[in-house]
N, C-alpha and C. Protein backbone atom coordinates (compact mmCIF):
# COMPACT_ATOMS: atom_id res chain seq x y z
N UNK A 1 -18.63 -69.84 -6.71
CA UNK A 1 -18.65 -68.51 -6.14
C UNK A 1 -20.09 -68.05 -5.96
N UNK A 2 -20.10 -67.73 -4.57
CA UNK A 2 -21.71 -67.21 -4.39
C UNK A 2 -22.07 -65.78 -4.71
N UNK A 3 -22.65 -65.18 -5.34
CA UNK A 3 -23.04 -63.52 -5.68
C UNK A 3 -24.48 -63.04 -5.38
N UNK A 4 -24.71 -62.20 -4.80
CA UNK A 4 -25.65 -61.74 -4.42
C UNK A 4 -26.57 -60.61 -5.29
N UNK A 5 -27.32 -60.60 -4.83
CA UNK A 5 -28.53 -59.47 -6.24
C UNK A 5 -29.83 -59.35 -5.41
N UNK A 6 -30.42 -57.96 -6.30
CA UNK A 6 -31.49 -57.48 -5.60
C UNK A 6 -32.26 -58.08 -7.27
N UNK A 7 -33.30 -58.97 -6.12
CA UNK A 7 -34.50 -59.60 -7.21
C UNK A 7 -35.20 -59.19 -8.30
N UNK A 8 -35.17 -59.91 -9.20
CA UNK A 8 -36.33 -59.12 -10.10
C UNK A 8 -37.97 -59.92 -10.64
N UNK A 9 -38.58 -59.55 -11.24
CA UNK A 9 -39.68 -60.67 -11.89
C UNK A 9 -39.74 -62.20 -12.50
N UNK A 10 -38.39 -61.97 -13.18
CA UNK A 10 -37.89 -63.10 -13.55
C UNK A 10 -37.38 -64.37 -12.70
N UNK A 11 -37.12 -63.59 -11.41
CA UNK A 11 -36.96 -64.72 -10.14
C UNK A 11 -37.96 -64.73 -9.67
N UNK A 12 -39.76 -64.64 -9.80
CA UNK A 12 -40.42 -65.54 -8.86
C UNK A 12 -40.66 -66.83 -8.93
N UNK A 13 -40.60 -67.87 -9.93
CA UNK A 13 -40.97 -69.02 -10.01
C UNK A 13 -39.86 -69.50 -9.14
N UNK A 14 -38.86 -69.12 -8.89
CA UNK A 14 -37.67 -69.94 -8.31
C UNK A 14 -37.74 -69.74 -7.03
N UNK A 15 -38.10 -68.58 -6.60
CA UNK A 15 -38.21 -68.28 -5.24
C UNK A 15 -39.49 -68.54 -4.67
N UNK A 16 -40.39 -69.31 -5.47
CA UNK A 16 -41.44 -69.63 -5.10
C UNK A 16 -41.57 -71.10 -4.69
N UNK A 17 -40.57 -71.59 -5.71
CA UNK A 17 -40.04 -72.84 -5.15
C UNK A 17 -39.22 -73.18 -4.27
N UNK A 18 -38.32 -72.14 -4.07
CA UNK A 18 -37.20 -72.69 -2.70
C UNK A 18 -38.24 -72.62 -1.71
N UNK A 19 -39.16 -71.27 -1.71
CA UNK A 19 -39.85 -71.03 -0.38
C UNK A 19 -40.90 -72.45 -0.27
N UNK A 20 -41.23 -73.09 -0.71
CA UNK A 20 -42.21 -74.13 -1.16
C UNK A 20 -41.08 -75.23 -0.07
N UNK A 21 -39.87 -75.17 -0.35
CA UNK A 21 -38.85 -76.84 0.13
C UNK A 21 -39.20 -76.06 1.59
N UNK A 22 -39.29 -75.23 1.79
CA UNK A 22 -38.67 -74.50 3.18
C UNK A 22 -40.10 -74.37 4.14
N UNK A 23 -41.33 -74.48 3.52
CA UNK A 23 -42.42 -74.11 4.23
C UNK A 23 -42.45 -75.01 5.86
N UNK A 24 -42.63 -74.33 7.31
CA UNK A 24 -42.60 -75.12 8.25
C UNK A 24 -43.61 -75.91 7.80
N UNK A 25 -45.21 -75.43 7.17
CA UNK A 25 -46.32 -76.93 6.78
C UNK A 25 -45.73 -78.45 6.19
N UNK A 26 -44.59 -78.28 5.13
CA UNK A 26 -44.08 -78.97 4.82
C UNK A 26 -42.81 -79.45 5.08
N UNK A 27 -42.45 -79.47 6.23
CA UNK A 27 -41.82 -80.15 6.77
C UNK A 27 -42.12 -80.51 8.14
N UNK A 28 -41.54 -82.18 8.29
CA UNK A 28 -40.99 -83.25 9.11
C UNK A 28 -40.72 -82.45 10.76
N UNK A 29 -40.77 -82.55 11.33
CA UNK A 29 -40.48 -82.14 13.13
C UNK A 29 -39.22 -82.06 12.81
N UNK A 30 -38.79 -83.11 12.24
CA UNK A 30 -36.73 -83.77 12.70
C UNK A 30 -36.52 -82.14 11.73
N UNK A 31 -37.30 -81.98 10.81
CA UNK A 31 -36.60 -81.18 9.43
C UNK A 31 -36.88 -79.44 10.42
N UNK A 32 -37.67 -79.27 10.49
CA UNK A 32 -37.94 -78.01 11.22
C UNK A 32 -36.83 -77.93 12.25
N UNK A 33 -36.11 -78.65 12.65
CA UNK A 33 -35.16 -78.30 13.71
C UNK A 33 -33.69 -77.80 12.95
N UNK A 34 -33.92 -77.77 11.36
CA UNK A 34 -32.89 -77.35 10.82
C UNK A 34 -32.92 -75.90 9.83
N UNK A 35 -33.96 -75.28 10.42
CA UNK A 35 -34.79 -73.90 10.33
C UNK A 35 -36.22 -74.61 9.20
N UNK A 36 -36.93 -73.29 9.19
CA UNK A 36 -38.10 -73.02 8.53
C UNK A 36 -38.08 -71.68 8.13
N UNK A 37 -39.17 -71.51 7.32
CA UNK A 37 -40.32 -69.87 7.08
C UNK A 37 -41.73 -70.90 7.58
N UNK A 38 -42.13 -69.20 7.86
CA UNK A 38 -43.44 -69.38 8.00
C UNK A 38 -44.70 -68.78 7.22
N UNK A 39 -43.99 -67.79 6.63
CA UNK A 39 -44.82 -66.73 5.96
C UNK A 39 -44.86 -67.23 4.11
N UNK A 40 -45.54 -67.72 3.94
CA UNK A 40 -46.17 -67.89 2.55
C UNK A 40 -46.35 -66.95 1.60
N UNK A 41 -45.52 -66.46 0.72
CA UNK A 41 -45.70 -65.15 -0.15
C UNK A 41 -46.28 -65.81 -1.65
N UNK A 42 -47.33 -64.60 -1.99
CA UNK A 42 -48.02 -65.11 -3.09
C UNK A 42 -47.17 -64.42 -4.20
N UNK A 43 -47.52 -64.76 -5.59
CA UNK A 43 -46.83 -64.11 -6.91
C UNK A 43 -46.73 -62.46 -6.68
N UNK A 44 -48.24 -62.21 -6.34
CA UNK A 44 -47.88 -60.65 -6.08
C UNK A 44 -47.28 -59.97 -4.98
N UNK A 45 -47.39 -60.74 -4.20
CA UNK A 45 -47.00 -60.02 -2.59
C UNK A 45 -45.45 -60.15 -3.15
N UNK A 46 -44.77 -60.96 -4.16
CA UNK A 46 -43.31 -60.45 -3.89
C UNK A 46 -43.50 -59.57 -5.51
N UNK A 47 -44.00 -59.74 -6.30
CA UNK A 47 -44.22 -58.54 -7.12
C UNK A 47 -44.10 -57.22 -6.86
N UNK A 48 -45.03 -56.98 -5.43
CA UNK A 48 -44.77 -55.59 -4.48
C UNK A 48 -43.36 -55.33 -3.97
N UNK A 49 -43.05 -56.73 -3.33
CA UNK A 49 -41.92 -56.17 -2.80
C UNK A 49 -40.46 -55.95 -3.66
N UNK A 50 -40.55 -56.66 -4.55
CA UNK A 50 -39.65 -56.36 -5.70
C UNK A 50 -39.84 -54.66 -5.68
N UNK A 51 -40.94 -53.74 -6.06
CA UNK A 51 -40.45 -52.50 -6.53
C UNK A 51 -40.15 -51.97 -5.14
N UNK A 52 -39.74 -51.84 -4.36
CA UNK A 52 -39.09 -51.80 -2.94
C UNK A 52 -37.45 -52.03 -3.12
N UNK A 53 -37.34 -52.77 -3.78
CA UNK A 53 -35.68 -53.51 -4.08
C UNK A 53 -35.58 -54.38 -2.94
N UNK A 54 -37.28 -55.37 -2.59
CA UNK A 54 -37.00 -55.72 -0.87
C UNK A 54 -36.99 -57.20 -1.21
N UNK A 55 -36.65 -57.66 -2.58
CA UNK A 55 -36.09 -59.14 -2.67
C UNK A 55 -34.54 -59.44 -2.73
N UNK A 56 -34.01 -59.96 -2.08
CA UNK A 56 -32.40 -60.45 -2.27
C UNK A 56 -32.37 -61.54 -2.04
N UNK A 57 -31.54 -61.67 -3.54
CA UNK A 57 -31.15 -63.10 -3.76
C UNK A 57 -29.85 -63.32 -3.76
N UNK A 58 -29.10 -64.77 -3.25
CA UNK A 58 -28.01 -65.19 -3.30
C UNK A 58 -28.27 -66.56 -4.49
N UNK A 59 -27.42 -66.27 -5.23
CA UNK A 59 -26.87 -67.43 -5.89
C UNK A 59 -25.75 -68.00 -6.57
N UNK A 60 -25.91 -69.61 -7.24
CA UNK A 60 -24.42 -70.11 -6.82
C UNK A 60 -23.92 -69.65 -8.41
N UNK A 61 -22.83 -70.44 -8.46
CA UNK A 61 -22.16 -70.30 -9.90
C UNK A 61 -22.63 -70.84 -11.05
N UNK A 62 -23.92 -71.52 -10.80
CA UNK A 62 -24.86 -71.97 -12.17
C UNK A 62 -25.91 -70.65 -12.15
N UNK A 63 -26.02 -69.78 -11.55
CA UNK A 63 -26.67 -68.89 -11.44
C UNK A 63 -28.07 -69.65 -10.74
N UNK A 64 -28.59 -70.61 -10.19
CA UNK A 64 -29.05 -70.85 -9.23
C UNK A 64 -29.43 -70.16 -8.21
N UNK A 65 -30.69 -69.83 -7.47
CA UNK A 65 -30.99 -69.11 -6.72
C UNK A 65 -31.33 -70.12 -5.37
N UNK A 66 -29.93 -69.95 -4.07
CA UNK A 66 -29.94 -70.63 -3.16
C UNK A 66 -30.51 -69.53 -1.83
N UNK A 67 -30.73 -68.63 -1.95
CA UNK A 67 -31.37 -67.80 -0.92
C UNK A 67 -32.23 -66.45 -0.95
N UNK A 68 -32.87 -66.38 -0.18
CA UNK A 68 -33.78 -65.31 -0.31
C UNK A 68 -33.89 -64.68 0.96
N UNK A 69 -34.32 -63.48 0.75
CA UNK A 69 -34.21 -62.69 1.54
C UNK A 69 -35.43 -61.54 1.61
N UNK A 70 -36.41 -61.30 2.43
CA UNK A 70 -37.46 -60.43 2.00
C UNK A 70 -36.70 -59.10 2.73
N UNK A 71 -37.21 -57.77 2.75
CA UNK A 71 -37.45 -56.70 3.43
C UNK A 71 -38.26 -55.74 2.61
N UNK A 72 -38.75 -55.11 3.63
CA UNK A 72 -39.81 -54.02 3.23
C UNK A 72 -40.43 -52.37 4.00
N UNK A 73 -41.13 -51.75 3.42
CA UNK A 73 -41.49 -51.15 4.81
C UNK A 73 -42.73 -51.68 5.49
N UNK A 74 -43.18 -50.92 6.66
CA UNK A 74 -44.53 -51.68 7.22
C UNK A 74 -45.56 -51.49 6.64
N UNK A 75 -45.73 -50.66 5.39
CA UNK A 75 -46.81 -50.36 5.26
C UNK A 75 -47.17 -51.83 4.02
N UNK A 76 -45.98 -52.14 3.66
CA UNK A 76 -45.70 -53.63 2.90
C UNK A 76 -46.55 -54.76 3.54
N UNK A 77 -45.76 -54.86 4.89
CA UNK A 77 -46.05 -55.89 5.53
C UNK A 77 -47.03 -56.05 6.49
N UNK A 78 -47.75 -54.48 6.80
CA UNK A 78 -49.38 -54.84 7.69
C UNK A 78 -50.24 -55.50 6.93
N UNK A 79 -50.40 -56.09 5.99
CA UNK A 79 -51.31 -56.83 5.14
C UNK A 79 -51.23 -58.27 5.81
N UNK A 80 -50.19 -58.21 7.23
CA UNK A 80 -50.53 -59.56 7.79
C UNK A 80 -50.47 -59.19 9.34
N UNK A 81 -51.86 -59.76 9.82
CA UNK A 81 -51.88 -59.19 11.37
C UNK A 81 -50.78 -59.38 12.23
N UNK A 82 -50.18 -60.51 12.01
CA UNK A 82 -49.23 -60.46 12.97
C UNK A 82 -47.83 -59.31 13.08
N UNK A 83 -47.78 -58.67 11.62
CA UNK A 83 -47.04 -57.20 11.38
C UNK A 83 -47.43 -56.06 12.22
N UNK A 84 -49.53 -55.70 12.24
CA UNK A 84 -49.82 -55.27 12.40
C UNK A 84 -49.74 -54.95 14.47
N UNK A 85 -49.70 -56.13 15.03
CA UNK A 85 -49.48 -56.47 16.47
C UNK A 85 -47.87 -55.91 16.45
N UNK A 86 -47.16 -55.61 15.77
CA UNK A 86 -45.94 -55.40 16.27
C UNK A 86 -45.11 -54.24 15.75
N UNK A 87 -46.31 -53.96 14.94
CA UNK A 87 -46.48 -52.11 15.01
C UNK A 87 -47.00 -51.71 16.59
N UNK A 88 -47.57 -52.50 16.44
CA UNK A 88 -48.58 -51.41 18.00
C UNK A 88 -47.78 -51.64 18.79
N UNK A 89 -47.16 -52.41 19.10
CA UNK A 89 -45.73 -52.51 20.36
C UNK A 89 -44.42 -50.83 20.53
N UNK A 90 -44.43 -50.50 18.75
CA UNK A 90 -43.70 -49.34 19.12
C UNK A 90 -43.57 -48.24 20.03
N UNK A 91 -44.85 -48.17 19.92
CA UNK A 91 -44.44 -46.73 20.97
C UNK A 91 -44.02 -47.24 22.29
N UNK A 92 -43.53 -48.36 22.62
CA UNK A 92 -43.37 -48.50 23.89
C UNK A 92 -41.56 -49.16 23.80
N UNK A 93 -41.18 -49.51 22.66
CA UNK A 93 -39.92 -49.86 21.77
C UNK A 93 -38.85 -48.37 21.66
N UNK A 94 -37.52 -49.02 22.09
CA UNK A 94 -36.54 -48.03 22.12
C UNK A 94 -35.37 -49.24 21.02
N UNK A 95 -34.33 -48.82 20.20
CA UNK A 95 -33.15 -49.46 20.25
C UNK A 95 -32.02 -47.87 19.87
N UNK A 96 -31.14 -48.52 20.78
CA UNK A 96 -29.63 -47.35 20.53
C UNK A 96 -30.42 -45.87 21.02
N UNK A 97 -31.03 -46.06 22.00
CA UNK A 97 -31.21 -44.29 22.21
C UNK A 97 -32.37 -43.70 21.46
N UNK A 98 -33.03 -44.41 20.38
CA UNK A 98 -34.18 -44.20 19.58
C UNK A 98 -35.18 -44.63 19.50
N UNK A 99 -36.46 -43.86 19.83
CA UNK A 99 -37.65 -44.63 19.57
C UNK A 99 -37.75 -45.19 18.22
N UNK A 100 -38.49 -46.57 18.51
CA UNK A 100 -38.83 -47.32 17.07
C UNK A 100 -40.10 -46.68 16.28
N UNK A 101 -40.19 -46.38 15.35
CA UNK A 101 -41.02 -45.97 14.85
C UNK A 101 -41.15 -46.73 12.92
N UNK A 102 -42.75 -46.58 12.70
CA UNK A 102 -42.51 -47.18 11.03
C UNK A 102 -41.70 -46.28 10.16
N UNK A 103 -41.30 -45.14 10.11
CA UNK A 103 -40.89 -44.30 9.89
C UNK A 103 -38.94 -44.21 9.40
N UNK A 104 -38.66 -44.76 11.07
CA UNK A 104 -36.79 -45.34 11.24
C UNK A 104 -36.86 -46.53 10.52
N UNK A 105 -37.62 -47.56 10.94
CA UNK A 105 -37.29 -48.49 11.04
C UNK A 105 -38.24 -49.84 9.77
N UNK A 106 -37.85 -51.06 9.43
CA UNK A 106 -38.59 -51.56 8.37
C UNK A 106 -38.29 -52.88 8.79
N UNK A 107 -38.96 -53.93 8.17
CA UNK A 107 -39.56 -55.17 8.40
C UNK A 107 -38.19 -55.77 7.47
N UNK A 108 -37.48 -57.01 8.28
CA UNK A 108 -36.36 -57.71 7.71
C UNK A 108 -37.10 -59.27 7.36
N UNK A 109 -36.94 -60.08 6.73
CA UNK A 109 -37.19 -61.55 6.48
C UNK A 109 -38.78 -61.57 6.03
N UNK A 110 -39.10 -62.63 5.77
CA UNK A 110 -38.15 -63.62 6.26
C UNK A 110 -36.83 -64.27 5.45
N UNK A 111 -36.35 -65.07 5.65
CA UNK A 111 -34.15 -65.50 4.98
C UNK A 111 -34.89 -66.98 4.74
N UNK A 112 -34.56 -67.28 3.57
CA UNK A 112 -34.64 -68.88 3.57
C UNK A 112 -33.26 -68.97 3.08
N UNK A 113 -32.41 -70.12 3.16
CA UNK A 113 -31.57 -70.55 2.69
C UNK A 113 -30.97 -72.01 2.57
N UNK A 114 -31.11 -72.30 0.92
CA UNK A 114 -30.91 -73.71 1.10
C UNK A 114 -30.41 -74.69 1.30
N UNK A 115 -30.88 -75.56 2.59
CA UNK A 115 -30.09 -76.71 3.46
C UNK A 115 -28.28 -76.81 2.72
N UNK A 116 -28.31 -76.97 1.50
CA UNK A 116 -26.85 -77.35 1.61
C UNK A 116 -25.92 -76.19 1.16
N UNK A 117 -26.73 -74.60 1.49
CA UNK A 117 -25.56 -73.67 1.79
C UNK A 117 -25.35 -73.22 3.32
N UNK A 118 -26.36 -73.69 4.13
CA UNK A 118 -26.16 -72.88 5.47
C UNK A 118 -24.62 -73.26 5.92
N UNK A 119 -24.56 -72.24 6.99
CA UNK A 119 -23.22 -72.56 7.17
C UNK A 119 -21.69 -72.15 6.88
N UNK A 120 -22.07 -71.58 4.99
CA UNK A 120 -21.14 -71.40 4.31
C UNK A 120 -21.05 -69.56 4.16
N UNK A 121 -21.84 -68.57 5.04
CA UNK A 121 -21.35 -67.76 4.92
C UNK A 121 -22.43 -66.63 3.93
N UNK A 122 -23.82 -67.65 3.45
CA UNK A 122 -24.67 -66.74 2.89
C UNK A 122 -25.36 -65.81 3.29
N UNK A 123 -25.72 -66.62 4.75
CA UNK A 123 -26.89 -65.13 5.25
C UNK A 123 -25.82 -64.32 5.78
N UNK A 124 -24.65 -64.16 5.83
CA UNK A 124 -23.90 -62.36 6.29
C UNK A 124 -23.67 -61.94 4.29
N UNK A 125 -23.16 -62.63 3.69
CA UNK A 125 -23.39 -62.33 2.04
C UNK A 125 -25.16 -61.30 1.66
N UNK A 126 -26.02 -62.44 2.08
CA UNK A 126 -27.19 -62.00 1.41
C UNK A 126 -27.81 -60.60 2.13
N UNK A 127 -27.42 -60.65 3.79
CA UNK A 127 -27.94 -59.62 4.25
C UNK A 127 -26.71 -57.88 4.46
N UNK A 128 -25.54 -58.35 3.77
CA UNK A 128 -25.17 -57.48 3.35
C UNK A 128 -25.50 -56.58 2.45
N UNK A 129 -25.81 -57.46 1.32
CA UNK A 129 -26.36 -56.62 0.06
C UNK A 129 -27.66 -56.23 0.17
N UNK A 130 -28.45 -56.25 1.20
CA UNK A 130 -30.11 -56.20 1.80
C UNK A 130 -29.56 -54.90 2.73
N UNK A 131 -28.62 -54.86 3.47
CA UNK A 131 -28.01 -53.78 4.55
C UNK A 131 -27.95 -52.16 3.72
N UNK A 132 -27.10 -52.69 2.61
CA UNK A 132 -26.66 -51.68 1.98
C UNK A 132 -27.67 -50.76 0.88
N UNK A 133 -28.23 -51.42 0.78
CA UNK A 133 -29.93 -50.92 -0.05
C UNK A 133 -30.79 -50.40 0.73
N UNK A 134 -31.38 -50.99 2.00
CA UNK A 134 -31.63 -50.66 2.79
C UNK A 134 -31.46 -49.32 3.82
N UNK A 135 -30.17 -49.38 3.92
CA UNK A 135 -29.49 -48.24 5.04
C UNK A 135 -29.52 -46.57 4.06
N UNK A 136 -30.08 -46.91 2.73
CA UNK A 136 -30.53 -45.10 2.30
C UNK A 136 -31.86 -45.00 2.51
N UNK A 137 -32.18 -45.41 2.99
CA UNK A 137 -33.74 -44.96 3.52
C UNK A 137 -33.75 -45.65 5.32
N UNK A 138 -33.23 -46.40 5.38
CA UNK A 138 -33.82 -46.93 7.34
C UNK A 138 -32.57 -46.83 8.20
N UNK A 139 -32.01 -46.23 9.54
CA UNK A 139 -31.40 -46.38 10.30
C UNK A 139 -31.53 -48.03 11.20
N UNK A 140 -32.80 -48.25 11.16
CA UNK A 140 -32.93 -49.21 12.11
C UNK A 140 -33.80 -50.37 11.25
N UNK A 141 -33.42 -52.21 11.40
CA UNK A 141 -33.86 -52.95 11.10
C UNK A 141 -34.58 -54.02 12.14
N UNK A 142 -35.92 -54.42 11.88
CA UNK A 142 -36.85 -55.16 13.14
C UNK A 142 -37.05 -56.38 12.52
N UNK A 143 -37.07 -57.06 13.40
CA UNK A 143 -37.73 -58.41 12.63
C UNK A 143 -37.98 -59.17 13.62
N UNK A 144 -38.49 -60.39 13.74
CA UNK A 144 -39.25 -61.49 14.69
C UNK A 144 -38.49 -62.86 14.55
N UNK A 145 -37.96 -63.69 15.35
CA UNK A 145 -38.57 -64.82 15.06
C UNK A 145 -39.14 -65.98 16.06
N UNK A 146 -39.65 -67.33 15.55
CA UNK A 146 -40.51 -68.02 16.27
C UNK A 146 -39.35 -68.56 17.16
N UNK A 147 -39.95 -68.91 18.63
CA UNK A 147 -39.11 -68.96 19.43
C UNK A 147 -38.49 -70.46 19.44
N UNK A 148 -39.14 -71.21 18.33
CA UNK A 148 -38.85 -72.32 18.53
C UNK A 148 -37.92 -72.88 16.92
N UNK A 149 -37.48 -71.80 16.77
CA UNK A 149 -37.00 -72.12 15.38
C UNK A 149 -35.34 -71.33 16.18
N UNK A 150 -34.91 -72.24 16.64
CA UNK A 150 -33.39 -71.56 17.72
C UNK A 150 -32.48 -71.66 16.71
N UNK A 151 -32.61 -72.58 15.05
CA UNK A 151 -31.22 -72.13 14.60
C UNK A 151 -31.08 -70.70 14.01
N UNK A 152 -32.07 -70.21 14.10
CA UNK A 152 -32.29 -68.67 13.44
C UNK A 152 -32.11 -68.02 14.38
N UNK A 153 -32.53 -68.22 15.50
CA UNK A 153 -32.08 -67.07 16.32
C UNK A 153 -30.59 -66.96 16.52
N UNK A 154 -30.31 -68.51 16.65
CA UNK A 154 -28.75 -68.59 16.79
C UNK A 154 -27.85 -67.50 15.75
N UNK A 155 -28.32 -67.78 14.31
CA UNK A 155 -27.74 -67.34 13.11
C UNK A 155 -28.11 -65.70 13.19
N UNK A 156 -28.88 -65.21 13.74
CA UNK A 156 -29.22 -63.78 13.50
C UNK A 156 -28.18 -62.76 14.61
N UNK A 157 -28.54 -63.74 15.74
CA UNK A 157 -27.53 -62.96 16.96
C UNK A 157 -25.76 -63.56 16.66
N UNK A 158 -25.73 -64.93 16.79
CA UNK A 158 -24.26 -64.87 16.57
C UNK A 158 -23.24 -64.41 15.38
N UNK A 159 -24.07 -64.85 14.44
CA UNK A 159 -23.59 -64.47 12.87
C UNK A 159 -23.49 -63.11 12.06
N UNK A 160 -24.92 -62.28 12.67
CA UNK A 160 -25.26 -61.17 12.24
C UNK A 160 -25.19 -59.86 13.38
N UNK A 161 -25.11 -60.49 14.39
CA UNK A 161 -25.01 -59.31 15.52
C UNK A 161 -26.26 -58.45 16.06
N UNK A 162 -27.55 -59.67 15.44
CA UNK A 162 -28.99 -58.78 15.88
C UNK A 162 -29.22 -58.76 17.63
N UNK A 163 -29.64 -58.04 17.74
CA UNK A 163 -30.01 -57.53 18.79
C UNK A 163 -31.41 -57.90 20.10
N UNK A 164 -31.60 -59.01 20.59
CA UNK A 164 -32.82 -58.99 21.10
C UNK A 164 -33.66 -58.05 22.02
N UNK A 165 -34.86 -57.27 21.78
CA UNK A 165 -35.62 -56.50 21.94
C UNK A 165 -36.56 -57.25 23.17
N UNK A 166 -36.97 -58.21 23.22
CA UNK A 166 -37.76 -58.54 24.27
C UNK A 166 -38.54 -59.63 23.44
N UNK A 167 -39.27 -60.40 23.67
CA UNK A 167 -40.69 -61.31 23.18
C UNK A 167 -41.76 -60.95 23.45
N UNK A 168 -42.72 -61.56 22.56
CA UNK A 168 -44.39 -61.06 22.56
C UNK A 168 -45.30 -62.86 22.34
N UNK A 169 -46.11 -62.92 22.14
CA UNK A 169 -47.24 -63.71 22.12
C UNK A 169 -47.81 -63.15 21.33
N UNK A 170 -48.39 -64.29 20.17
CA UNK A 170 -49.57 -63.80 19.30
C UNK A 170 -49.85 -65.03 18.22
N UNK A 171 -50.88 -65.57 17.94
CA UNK A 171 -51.61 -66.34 17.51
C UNK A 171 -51.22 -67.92 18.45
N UNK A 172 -50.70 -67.61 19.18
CA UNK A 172 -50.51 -69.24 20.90
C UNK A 172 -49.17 -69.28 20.16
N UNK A 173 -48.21 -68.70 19.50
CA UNK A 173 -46.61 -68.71 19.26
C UNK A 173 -46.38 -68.07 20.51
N UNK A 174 -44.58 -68.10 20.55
CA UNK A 174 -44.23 -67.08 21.23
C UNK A 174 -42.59 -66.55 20.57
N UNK A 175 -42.40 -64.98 19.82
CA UNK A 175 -41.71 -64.86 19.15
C UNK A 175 -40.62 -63.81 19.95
N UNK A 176 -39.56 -63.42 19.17
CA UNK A 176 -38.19 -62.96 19.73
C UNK A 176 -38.59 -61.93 18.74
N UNK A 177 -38.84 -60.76 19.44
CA UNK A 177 -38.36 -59.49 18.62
C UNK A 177 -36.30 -58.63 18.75
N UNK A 178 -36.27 -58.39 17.68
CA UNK A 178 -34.85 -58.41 17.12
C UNK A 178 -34.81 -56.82 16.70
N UNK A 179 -33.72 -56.36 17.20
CA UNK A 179 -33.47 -55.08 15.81
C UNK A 179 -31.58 -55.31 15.90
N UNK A 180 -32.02 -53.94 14.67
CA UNK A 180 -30.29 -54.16 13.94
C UNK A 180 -30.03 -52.91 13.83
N UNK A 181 -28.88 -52.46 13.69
CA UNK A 181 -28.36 -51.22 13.59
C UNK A 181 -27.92 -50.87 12.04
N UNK A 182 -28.41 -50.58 11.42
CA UNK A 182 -28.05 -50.58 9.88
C UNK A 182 -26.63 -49.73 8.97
N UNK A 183 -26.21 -49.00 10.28
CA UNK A 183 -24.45 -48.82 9.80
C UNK A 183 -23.49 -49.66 10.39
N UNK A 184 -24.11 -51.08 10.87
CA UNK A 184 -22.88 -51.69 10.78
C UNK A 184 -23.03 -53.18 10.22
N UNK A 185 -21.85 -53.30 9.16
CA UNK A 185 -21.01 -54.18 8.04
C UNK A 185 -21.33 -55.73 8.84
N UNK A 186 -21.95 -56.54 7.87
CA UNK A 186 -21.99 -58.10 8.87
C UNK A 186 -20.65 -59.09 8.23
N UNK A 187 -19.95 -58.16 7.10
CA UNK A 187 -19.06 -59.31 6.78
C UNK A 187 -18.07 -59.95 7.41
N UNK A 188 -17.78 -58.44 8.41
CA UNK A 188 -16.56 -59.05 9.35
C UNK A 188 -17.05 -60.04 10.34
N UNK A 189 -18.27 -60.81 10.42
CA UNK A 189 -18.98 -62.03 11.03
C UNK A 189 -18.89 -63.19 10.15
N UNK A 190 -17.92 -63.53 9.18
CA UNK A 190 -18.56 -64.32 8.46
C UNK A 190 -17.17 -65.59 8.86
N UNK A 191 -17.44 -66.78 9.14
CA UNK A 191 -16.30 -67.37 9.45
C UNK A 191 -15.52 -67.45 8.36
């Protein structure tokens, strides 16, 4: 049975290691075609985001920690330029009738999840319990991803019901900006 939880201190060594199996640096071409992260979080950067409640973890019935989940607000996540480039895009950003602003809206992922749970129903699990923490403070959820990492996009739009916003360019990538509507439930997506 998989159960979900909002992170604490005691989970960084573990989540330092899943994120470690998952790094795109460390992995294979063939392996990257079966997702990645890209973003490298240090001891403290999830230290921060822990008092946020912006770590979620899924894990299995050994109490094992098979997924992770970041979110935050922006003021979290401008500590990396490429956050900072997609702040400045807002004022020109609408979703559902609303301007995007740092204010509505907050920084989702990145989701790692490990190779032999995908599939089974974690990321609508993990980003439920990330939804529901979330949605007392943000109406609206943003996030990115690399355009060449398609099983995530696949998994975010078909699975989760995200929303594509348009694409941008920035460091010679080219990424998929995403938002989400944060009153609505992803479980009824889950096969």
């Amino acid at each position: 049975m998989i159960k979900t939880r909002i992170g604490n201190r005691n989970d960084i060594d573990d989540v330092l290691a899943l994120q470690e199996r998952y790094l795109f640096r460390n992995l294979s071409e063939i392996e990257r075609k079966e997702g990645f992260v890209t973003t490298p979080f240090t001891v403290s950067q999830i230290e921060e985001i822990i008092l946020q409640n912006g770590l979620i973890l899924a894990v299995n019935e050994n109490d094992v920690i098979i997924a992770y989940a970041f979110a935050g607000s922006w003021e979290y996540f401008e500590q990396w330029d490429l956050f900072k480039h997609m702040i400045s895009r807002f004022p020109k950003m609408s979703f559902n009738g609303s301007k995007i602003t740092t204010e509505n809206s907050f920084q989702y992922g990145p989701v790692c999840i490990d190779k032999e749970y995908r599939g089974k129903g974690v990321l609508n699990l993990i980003f439920e319990e990330m939804r529901l923490e979330f949605l007392k403070k943000y109406p609206i959820s943003i996030t990115f991803i690399n355009k060449i990492n398609a099983i995530s996009e696949k998994a975010h739009t078909k699975k989760l019901g995200w929303e594509i916003l348009g694409e941008f360019e920035f460091n010679n990538n080219t990424y998929i900006e995403l938002a989400f509507d944060m009153k609505k439930s992803v479980l009824k997506y889950i096969d």
